[in-house]
Protein backbone atom coordinates (compact mmCIF):
# COMPACT_ATOMS: atom_id res chain seq x y z
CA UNK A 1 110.09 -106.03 -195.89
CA UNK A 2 110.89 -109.31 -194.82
CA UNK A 3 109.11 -111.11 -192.18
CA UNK A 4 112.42 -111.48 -189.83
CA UNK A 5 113.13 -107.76 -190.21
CA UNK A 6 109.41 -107.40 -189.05
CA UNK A 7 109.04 -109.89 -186.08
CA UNK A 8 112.93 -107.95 -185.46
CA UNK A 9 110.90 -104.06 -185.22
CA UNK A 10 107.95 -105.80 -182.83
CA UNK A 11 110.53 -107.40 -180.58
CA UNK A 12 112.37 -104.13 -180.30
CA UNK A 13 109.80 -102.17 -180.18
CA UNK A 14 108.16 -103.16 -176.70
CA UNK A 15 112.01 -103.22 -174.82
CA UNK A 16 111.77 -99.22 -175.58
CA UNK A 17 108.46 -98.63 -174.42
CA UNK A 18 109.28 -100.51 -171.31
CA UNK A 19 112.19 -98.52 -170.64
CA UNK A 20 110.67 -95.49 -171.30
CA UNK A 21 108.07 -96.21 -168.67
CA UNK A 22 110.89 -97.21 -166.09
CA UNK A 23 112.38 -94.23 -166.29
CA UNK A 24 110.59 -90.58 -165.04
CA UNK A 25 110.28 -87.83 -167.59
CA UNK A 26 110.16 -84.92 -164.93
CA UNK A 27 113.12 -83.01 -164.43
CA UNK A 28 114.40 -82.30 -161.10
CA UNK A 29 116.18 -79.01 -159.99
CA UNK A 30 119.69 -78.58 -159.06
CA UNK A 31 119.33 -78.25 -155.27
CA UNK A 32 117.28 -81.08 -155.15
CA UNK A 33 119.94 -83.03 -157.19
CA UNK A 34 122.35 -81.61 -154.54
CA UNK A 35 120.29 -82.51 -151.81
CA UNK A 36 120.13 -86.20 -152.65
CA UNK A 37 123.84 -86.16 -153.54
CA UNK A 38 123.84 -85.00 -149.68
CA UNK A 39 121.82 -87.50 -148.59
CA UNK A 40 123.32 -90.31 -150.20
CA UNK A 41 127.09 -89.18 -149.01
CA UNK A 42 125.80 -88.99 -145.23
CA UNK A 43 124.25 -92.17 -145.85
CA UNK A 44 127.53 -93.62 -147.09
CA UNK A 45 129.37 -92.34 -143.88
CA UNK A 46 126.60 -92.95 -141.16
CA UNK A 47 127.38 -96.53 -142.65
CA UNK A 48 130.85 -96.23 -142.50
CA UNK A 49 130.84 -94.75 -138.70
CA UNK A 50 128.71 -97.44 -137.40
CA UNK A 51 131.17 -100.41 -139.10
CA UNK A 52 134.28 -98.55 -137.42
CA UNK A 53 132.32 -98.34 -133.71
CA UNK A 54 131.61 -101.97 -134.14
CA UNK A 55 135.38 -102.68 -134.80
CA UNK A 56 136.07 -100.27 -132.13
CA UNK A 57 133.60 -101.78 -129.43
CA UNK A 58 135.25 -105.40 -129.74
CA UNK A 59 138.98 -104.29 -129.81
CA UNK A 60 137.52 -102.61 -126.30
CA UNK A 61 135.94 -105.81 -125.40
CA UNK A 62 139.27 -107.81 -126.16
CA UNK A 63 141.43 -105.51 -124.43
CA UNK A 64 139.16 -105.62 -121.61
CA UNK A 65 138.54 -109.51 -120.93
CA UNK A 66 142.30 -109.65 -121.74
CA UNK A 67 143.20 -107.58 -118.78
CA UNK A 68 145.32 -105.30 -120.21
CA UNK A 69 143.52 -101.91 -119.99
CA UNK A 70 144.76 -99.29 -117.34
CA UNK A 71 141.01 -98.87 -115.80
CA UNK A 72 141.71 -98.75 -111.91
CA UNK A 73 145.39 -99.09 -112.25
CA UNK A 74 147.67 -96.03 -110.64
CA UNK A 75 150.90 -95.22 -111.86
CA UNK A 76 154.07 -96.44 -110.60
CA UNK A 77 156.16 -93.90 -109.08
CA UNK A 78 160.22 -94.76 -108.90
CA UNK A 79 161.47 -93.69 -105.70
CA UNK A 80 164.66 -91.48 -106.53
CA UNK A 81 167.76 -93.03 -104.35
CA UNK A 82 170.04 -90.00 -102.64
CA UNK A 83 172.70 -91.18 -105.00
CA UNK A 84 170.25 -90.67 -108.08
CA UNK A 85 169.06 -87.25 -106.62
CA UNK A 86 173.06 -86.07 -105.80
CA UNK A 87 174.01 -87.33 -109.66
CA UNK A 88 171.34 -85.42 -111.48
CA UNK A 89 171.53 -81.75 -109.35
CA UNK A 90 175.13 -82.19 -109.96
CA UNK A 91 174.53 -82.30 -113.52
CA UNK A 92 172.62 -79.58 -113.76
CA UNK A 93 169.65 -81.54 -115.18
CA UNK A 94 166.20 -80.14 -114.15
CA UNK A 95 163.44 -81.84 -114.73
């Protein structure tokens, strides 16, 4: 052998053994699998939850200082004129 195809083997060598030790070597079962699969997709949503209350907490806010929620407000009620009231029972319209 060649030196270069040597000093290529030694530098080789130690990326494998470090990779090797990086990695575990016990197996896990298939509910624990599962379980972390679980665990990671509630993870993923509790995330996404907590972004959309945020967004949801300042459109509140804005709407708010903006004075444009209904909070306090009663409903207008349109006074029917005698007219109004003869036109629509002569129509037969029942509401």
């Amino acid at each position: 052998m060649d030196v270069s195809q040597e000093e290529e083997k030694e530098q080789t060598k130690p990326k494998e053994e470090e990779t090797s030790e990086s990695e575990p070597k016990t197996e896990t079962s298939p509910i624990i699998n599962s379980a972390k699969e679980a665990a990671r997709e509630l993870k993923e949503a509790t995330e996404l939850m907590k972004k959309e209350n945020d967004r949801k907490e300042k459109l509140m806010a804005e709407n708010m200082l903006s004075g444009k929620t209904e909070a306090g407000s009663t409903a207008k009620v349109k006074e029917e004129t005698p007219k109004e009231y003869k036109d629509r029972i002569m129509s037969g319209k029942i509401e």
